[in-house]
N, C-alpha and C. Protein backbone atom coordinates (compact mmCIF):
# COMPACT_ATOMS: atom_id res chain seq x y z
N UNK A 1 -36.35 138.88 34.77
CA UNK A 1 -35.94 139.82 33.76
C UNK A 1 -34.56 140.40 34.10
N UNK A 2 -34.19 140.63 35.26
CA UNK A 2 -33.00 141.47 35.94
C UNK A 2 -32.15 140.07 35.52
N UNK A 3 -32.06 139.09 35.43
CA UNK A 3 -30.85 137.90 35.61
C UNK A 3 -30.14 137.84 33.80
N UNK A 4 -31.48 137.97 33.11
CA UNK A 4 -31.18 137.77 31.59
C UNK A 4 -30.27 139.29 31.58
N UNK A 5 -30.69 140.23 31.71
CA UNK A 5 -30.16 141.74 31.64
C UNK A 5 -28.55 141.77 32.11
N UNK A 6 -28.49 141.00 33.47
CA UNK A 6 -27.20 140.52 33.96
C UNK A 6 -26.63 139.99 33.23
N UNK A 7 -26.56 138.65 32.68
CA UNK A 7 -25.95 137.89 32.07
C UNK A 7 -25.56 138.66 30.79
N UNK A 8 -26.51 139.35 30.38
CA UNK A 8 -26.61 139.97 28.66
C UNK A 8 -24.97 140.64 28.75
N UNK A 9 -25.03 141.77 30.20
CA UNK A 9 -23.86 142.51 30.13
C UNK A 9 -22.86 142.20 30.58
N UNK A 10 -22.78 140.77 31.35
CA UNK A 10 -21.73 140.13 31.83
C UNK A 10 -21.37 139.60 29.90
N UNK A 11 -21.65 138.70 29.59
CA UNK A 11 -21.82 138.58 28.07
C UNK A 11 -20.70 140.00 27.38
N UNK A 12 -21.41 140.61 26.99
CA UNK A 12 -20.68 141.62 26.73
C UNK A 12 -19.48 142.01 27.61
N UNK A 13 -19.22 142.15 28.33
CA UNK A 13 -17.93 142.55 29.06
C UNK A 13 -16.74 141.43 29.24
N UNK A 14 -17.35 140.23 29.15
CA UNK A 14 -16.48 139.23 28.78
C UNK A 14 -15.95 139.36 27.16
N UNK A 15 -16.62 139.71 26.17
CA UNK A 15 -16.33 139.45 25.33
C UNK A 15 -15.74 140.49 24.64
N UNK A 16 -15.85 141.95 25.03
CA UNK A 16 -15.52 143.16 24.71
C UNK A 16 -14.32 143.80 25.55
N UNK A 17 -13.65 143.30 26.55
CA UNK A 17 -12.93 143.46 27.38
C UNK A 17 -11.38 143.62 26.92
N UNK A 18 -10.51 143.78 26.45
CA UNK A 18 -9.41 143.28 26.08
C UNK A 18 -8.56 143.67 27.63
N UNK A 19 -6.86 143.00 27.31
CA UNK A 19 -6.32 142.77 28.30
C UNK A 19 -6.57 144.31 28.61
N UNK A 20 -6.55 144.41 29.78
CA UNK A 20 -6.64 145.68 30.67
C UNK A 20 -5.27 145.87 31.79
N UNK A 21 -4.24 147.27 31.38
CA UNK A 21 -3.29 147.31 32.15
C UNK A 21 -3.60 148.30 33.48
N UNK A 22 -2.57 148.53 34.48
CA UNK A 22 -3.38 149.13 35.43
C UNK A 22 -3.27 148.94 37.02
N UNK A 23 -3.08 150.00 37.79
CA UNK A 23 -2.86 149.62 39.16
C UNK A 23 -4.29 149.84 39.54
N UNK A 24 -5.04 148.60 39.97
CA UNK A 24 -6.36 148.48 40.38
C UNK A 24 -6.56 147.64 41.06
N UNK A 25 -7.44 146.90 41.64
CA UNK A 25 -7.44 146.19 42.62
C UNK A 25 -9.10 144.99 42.16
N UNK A 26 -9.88 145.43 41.13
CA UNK A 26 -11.21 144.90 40.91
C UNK A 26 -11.62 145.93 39.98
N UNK A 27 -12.99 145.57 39.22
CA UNK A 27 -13.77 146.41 38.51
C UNK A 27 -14.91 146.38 38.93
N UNK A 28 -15.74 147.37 38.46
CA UNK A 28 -16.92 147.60 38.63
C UNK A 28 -17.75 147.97 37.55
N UNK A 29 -19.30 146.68 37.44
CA UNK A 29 -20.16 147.57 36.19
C UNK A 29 -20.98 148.21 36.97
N UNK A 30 -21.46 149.58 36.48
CA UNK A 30 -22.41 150.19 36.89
C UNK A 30 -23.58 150.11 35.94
N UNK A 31 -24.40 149.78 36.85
CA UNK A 31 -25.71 149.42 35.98
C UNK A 31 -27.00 150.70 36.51
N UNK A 32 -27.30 151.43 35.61
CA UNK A 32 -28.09 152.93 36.30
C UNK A 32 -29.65 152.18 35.76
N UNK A 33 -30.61 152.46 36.82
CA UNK A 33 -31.93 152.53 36.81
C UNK A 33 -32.44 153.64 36.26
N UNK A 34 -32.81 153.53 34.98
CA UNK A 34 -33.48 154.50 34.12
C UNK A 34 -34.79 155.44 34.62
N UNK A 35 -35.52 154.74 35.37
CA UNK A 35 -36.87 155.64 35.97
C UNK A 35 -36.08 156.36 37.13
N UNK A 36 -35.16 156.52 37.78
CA UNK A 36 -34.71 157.13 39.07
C UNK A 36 -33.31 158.09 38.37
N UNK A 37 -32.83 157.99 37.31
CA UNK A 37 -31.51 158.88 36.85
C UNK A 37 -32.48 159.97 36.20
N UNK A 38 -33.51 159.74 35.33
CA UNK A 38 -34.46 160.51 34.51
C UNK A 38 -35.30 161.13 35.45
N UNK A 39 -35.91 160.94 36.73
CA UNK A 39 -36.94 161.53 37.13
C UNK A 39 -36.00 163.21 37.80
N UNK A 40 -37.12 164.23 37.74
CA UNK A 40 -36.40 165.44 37.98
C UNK A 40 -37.72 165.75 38.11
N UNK A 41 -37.88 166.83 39.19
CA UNK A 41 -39.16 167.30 39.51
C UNK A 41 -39.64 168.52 38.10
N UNK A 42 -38.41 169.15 37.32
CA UNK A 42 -38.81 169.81 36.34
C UNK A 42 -38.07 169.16 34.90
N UNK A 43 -37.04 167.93 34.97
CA UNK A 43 -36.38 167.55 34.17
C UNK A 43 -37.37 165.60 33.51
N UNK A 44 -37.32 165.68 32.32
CA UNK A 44 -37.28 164.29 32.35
C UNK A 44 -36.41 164.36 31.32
N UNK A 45 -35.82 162.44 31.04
CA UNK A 45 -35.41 162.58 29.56
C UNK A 45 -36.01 162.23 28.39
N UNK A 46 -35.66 162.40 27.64
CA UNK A 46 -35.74 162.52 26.10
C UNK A 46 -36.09 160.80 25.79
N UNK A 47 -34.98 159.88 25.95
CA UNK A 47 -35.18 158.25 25.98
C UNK A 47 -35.16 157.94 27.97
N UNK A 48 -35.54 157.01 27.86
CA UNK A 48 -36.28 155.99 28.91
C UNK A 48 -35.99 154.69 28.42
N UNK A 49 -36.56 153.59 29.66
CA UNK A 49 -36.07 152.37 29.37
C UNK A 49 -36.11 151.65 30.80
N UNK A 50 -37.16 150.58 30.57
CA UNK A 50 -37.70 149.78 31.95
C UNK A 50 -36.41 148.73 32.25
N UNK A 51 -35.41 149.06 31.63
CA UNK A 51 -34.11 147.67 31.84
C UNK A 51 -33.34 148.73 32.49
N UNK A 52 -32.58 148.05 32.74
CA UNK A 52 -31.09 148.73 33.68
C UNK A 52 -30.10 148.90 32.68
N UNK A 53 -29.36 150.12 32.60
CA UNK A 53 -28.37 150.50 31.44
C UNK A 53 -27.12 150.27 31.71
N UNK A 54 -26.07 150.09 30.96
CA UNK A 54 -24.95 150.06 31.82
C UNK A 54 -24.39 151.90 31.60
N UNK A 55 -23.67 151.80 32.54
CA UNK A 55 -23.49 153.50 32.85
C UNK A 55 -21.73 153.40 32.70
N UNK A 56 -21.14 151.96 33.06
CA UNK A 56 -19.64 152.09 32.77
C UNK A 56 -19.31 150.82 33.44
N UNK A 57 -17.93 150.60 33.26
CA UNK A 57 -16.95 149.82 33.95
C UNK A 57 -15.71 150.28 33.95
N UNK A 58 -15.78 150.85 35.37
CA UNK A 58 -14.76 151.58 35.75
C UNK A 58 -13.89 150.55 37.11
N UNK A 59 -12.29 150.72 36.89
CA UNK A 59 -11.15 150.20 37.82
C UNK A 59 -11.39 150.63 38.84
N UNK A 60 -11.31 150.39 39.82
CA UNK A 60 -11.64 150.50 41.58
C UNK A 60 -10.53 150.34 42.09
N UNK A 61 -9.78 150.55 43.51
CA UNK A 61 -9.00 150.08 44.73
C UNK A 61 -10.08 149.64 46.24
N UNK A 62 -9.49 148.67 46.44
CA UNK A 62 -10.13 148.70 47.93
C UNK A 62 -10.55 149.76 48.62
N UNK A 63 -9.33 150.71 48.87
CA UNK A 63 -9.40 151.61 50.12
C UNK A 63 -9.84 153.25 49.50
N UNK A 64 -9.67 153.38 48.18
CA UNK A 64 -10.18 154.65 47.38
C UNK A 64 -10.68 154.37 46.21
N UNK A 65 -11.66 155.65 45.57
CA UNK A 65 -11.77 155.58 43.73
C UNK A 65 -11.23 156.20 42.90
N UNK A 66 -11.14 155.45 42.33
CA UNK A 66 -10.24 155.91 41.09
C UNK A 66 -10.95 157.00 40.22
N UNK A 67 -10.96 158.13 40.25
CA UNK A 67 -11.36 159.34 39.18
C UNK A 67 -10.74 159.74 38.43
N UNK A 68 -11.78 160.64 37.31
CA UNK A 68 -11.49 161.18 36.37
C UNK A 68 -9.42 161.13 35.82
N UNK A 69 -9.61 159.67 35.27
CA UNK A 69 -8.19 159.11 34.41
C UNK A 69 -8.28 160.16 33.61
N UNK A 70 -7.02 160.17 32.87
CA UNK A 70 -6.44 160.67 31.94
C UNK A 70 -5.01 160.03 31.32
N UNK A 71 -4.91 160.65 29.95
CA UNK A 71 -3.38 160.08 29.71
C UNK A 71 -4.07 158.78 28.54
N UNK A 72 -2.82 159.26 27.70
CA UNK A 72 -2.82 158.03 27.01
C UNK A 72 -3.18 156.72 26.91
N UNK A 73 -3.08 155.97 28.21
CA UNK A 73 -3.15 154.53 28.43
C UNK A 73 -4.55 154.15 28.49
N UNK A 74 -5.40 155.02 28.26
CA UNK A 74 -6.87 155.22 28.61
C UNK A 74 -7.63 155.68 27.47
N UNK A 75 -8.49 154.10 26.93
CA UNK A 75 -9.04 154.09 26.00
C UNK A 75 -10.69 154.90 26.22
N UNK A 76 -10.46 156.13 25.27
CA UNK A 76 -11.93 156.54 25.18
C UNK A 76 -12.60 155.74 23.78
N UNK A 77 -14.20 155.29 24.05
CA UNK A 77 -14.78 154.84 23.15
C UNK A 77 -15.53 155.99 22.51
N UNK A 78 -15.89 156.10 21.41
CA UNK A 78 -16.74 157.25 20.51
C UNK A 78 -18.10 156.17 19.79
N UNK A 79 -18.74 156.91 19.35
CA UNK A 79 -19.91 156.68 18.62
C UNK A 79 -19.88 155.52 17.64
N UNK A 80 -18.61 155.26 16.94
CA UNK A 80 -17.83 155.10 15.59
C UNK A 80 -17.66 153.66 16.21
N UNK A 81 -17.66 153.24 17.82
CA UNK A 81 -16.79 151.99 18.03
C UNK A 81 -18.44 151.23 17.89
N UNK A 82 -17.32 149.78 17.28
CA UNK A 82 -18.41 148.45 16.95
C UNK A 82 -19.13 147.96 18.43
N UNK A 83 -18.56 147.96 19.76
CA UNK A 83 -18.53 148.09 20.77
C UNK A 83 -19.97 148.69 21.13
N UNK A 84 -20.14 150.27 21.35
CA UNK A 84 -20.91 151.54 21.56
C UNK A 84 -22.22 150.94 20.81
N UNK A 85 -21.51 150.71 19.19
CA UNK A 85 -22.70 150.54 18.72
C UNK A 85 -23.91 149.37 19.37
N UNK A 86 -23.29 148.21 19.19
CA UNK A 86 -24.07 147.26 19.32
C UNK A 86 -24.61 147.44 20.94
N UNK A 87 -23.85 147.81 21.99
CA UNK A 87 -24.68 148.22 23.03
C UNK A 87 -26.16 149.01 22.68
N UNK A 88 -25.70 149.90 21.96
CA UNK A 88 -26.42 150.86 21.72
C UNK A 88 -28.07 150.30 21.07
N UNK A 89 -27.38 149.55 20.52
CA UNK A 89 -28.39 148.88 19.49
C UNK A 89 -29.78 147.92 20.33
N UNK A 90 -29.01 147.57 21.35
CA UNK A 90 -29.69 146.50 21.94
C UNK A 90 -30.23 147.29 23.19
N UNK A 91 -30.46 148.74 23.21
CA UNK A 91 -30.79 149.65 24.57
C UNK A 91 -30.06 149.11 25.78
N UNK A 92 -29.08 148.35 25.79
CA UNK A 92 -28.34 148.25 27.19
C UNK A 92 -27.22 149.85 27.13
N UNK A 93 -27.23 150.47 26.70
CA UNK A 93 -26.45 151.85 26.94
C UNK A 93 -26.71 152.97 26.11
N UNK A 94 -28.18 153.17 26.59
CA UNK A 94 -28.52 154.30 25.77
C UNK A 94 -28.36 155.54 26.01
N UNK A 95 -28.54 156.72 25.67
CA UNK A 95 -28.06 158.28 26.29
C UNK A 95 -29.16 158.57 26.89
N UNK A 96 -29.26 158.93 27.99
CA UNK A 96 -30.45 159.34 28.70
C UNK A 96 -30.66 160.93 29.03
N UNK A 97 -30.41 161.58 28.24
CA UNK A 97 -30.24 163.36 27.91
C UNK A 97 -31.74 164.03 28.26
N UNK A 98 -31.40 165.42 29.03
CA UNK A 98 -32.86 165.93 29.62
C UNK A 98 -33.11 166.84 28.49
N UNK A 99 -34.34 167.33 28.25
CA UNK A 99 -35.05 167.70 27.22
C UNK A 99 -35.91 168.68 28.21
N UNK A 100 -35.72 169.64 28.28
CA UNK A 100 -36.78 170.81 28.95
C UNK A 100 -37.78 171.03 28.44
N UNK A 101 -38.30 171.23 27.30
CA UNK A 101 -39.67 171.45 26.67
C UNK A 101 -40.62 170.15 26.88
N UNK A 102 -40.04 168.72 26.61
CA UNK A 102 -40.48 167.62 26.74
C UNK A 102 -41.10 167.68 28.15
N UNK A 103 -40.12 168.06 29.13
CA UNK A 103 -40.62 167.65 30.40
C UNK A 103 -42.14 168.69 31.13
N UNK A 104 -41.37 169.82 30.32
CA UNK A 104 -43.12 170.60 30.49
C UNK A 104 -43.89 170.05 30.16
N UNK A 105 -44.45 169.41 28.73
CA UNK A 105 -45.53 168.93 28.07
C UNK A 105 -45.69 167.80 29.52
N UNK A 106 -44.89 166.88 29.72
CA UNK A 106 -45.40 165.82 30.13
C UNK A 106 -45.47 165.72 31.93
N UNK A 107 -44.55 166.40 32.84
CA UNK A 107 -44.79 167.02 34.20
C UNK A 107 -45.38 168.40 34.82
N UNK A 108 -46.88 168.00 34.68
CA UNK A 108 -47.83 169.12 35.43
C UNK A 108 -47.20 169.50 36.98
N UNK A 109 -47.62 170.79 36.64
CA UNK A 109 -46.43 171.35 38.26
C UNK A 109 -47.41 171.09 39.28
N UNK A 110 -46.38 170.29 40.18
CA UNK A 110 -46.60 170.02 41.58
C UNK A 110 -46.67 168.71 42.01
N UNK A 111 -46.79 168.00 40.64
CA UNK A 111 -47.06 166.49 40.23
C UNK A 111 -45.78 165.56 40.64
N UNK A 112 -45.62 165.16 41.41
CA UNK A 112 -44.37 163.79 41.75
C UNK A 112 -45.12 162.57 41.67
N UNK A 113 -44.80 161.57 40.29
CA UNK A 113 -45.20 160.62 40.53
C UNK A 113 -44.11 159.32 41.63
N UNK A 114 -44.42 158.92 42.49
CA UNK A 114 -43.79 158.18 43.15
C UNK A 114 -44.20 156.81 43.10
N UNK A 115 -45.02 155.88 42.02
CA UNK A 115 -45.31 154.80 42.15
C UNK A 115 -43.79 153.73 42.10
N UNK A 116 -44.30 152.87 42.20
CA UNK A 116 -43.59 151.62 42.62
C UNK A 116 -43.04 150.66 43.21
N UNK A 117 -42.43 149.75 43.95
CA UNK A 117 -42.35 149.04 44.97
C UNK A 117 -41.10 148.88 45.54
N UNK A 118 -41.14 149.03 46.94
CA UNK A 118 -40.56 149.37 48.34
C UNK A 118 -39.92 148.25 48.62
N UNK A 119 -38.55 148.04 48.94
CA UNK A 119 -37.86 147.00 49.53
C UNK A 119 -36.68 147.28 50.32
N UNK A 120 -36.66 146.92 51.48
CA UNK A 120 -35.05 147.20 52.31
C UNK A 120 -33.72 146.96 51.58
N UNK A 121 -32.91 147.46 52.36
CA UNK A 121 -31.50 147.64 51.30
C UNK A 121 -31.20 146.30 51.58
N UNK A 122 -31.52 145.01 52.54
CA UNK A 122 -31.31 144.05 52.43
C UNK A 122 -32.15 142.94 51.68
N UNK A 123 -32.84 143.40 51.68
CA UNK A 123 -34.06 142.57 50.10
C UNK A 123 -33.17 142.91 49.11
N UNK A 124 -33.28 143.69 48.87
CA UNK A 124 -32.61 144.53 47.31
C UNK A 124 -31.16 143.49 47.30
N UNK A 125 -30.37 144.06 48.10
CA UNK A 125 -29.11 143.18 48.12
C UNK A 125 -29.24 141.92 47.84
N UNK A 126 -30.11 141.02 48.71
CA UNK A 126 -30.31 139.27 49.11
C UNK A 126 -30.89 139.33 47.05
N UNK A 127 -31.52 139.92 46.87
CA UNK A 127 -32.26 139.62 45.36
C UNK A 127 -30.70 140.11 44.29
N UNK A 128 -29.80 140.44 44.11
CA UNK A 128 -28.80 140.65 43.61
C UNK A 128 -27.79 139.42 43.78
N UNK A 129 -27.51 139.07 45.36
CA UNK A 129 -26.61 138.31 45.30
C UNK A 129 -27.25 137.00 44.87
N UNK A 130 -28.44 136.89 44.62
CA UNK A 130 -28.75 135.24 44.33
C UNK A 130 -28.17 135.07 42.78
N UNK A 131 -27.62 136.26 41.99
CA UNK A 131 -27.40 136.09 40.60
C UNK A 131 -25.74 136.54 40.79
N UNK A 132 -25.05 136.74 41.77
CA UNK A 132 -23.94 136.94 41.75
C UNK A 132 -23.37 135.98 42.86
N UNK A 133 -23.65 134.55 42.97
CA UNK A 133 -23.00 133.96 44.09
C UNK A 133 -22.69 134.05 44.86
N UNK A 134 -23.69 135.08 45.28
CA UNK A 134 -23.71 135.75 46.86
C UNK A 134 -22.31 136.88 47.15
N UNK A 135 -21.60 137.29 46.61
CA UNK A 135 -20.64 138.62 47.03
C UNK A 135 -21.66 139.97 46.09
N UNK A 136 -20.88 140.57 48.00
CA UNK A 136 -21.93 141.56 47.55
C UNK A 136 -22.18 142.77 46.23
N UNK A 137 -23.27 143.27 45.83
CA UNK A 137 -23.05 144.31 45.16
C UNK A 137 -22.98 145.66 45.71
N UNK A 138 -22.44 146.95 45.18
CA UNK A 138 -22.85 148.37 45.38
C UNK A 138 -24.02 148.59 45.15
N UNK A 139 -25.20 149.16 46.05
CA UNK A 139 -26.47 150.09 45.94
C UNK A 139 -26.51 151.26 45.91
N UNK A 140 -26.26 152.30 44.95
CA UNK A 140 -26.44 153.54 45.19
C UNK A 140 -27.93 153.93 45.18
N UNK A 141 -28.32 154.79 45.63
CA UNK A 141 -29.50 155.84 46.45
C UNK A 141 -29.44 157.15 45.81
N UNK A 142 -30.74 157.87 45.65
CA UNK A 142 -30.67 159.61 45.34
C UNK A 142 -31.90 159.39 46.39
N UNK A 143 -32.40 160.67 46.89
CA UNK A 143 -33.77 161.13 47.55
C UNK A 143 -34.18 162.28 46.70
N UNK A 144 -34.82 162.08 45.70
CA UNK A 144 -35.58 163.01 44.67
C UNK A 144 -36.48 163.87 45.76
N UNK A 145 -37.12 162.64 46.70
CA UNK A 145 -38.53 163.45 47.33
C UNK A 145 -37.68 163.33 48.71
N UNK A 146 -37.69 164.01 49.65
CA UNK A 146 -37.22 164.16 51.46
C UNK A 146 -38.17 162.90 51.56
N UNK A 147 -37.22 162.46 52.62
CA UNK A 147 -37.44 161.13 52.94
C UNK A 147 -38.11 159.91 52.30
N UNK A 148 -37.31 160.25 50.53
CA UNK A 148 -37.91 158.64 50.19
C UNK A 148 -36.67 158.41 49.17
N UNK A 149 -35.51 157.44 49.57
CA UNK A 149 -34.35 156.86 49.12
C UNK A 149 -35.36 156.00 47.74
N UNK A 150 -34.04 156.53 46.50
CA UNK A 150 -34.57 155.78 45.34
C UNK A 150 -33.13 154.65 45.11
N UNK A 151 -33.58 153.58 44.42
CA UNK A 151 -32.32 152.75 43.97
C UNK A 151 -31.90 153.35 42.55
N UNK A 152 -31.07 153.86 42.39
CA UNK A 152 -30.37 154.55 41.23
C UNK A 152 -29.24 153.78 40.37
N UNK A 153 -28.59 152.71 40.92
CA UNK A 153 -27.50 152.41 40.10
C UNK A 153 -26.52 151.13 41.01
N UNK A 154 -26.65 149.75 40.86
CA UNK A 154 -26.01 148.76 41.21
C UNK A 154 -24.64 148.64 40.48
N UNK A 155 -23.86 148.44 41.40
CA UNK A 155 -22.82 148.34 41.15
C UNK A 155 -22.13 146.97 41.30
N UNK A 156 -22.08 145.89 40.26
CA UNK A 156 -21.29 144.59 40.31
C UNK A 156 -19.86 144.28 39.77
N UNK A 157 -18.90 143.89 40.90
CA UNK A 157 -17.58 144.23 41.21
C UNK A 157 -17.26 142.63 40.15
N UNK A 158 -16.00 142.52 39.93
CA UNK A 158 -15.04 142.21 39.21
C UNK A 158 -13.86 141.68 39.53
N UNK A 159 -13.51 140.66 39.45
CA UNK A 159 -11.61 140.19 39.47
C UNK A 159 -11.23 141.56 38.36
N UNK A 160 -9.89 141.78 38.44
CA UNK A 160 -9.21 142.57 37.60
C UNK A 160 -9.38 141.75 35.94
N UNK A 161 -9.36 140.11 35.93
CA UNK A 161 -9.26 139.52 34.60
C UNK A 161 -11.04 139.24 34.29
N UNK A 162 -11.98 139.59 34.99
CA UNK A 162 -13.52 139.47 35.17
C UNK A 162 -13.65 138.51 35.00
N UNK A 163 -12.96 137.65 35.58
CA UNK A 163 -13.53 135.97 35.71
C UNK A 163 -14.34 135.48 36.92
N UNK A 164 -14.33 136.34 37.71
CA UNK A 164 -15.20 135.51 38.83
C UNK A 164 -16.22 137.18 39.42
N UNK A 165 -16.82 136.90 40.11
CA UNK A 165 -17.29 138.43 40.89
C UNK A 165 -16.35 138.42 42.09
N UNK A 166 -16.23 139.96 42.79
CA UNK A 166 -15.60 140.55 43.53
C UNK A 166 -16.61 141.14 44.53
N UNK A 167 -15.95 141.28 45.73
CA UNK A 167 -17.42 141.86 47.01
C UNK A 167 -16.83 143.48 46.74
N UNK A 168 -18.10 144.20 46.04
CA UNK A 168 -17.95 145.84 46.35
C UNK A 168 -18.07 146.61 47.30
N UNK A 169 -16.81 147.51 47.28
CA UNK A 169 -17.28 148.94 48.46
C UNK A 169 -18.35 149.36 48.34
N UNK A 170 -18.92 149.34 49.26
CA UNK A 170 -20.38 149.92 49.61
C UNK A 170 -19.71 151.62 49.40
N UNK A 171 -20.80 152.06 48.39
CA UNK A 171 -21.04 153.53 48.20
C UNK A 171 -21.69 154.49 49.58
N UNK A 172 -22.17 153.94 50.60
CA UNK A 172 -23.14 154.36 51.52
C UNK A 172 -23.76 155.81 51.38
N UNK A 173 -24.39 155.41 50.09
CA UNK A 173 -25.89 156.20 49.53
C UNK A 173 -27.04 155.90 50.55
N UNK A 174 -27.81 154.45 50.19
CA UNK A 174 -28.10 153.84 50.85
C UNK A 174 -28.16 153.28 52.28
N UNK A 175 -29.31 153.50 52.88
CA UNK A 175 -29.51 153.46 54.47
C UNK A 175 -29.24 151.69 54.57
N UNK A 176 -28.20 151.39 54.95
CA UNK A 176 -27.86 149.68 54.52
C UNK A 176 -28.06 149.16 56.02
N UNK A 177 -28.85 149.84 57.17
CA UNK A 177 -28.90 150.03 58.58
C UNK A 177 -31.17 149.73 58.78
N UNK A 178 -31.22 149.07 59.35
CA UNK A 178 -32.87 149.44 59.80
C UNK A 178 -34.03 149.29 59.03
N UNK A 179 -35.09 149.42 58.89
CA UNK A 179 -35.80 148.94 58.06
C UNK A 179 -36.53 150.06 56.90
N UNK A 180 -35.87 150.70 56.48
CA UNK A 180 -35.99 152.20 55.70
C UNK A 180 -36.50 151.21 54.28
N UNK A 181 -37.72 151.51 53.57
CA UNK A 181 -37.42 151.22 52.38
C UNK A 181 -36.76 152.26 51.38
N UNK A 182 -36.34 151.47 50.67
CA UNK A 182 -35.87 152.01 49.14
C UNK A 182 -37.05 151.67 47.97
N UNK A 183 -37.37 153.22 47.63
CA UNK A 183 -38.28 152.46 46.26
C UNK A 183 -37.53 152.66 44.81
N UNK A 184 -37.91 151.72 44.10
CA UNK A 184 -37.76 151.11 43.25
C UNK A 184 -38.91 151.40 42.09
N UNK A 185 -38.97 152.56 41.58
CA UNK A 185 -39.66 153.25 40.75
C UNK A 185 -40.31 152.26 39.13
């Protein structure tokens, strides 16, 4: 299921991409895990979604990140773009907005559900690179609960023209050291 999801947004970013100007060095899609961005011990959201969303594709450098652009040369997308939409359409980039009343009705206090399955940051990785020709991806991590690392958001790097994949800076969220699992909600 994760390879079709890949391809879907590689798909899209090939085809939605126009020339891109820019002192950068690679790109990056961020792809956010919907059960681990939504879970909040008093927050959930409003939409959900068992696929991986894309969260952006943002310009990178080797040695730093590139933040909060500004300026002209820097296309913001709105609601209105054919782009937004059809993402939108197909739940690969949906709004994942917290809803406080919702989350009362549906999180009884004291309640952490933690189901799901446990894998080292090198499983996780080795199962990524078999769909990216082996260079590596970014793993980001949150710890909702003390001492239990969640996978929150893969990050797959980019040539500047996105023709081939690129090996990403490790975010070091992630315990990428020892045999710690990461669950995978």
């Amino acid at each position: 299921m994760f390879k079709s999801q890949l391809i879907s947004a590689l798909f899209i970013l090939l085809f939605t991409l126009s020339h891109v100007y820019g002192n950068f060095d690679y790109l990056q899609l961020v792809l956010t895990w919907p059960p681990s961005f939504c879970f909040r011990p008093k927050n959930i959201c409003k939409r959900t979604s068992n696929n991986f969303t894309i969260h952006g594709l943002w310009p990178e450098n080797k040695h730093f990140r590139l933040e909060f652009c500004t300026g002209k040369t820097y296309k913001r997308y709105d609601e209105k773009d054919r782009m937004v939409n059809d993402l939108d359409k197909d739940h690969h980039w949906i709004q994942l907005k917290f809803d406080e009343n919702h989350a009362k009705e549906k999180q009884p206090s004291g309640t952490m559900n933690t189901q799901g399955t446990e894998h080292t940051f090198n499983e996780t990785r080795d199962a990524i690179k078999k769909v990216t020709n082996q260079v590596d991806p970014d793993l980001k991590c949150v710890e909702h609960i003390k001492g239990t690392p969640e996978l929150k958001e893969i990050g797959i790097c980019f040539t500047p023209n996105a023709d081939s994949f690129y090996p990403c800076r490790h975010s070091k969220t992630c315990d990428e050291t020892g045999s710690t699992k990461i669950l995978f909600r």
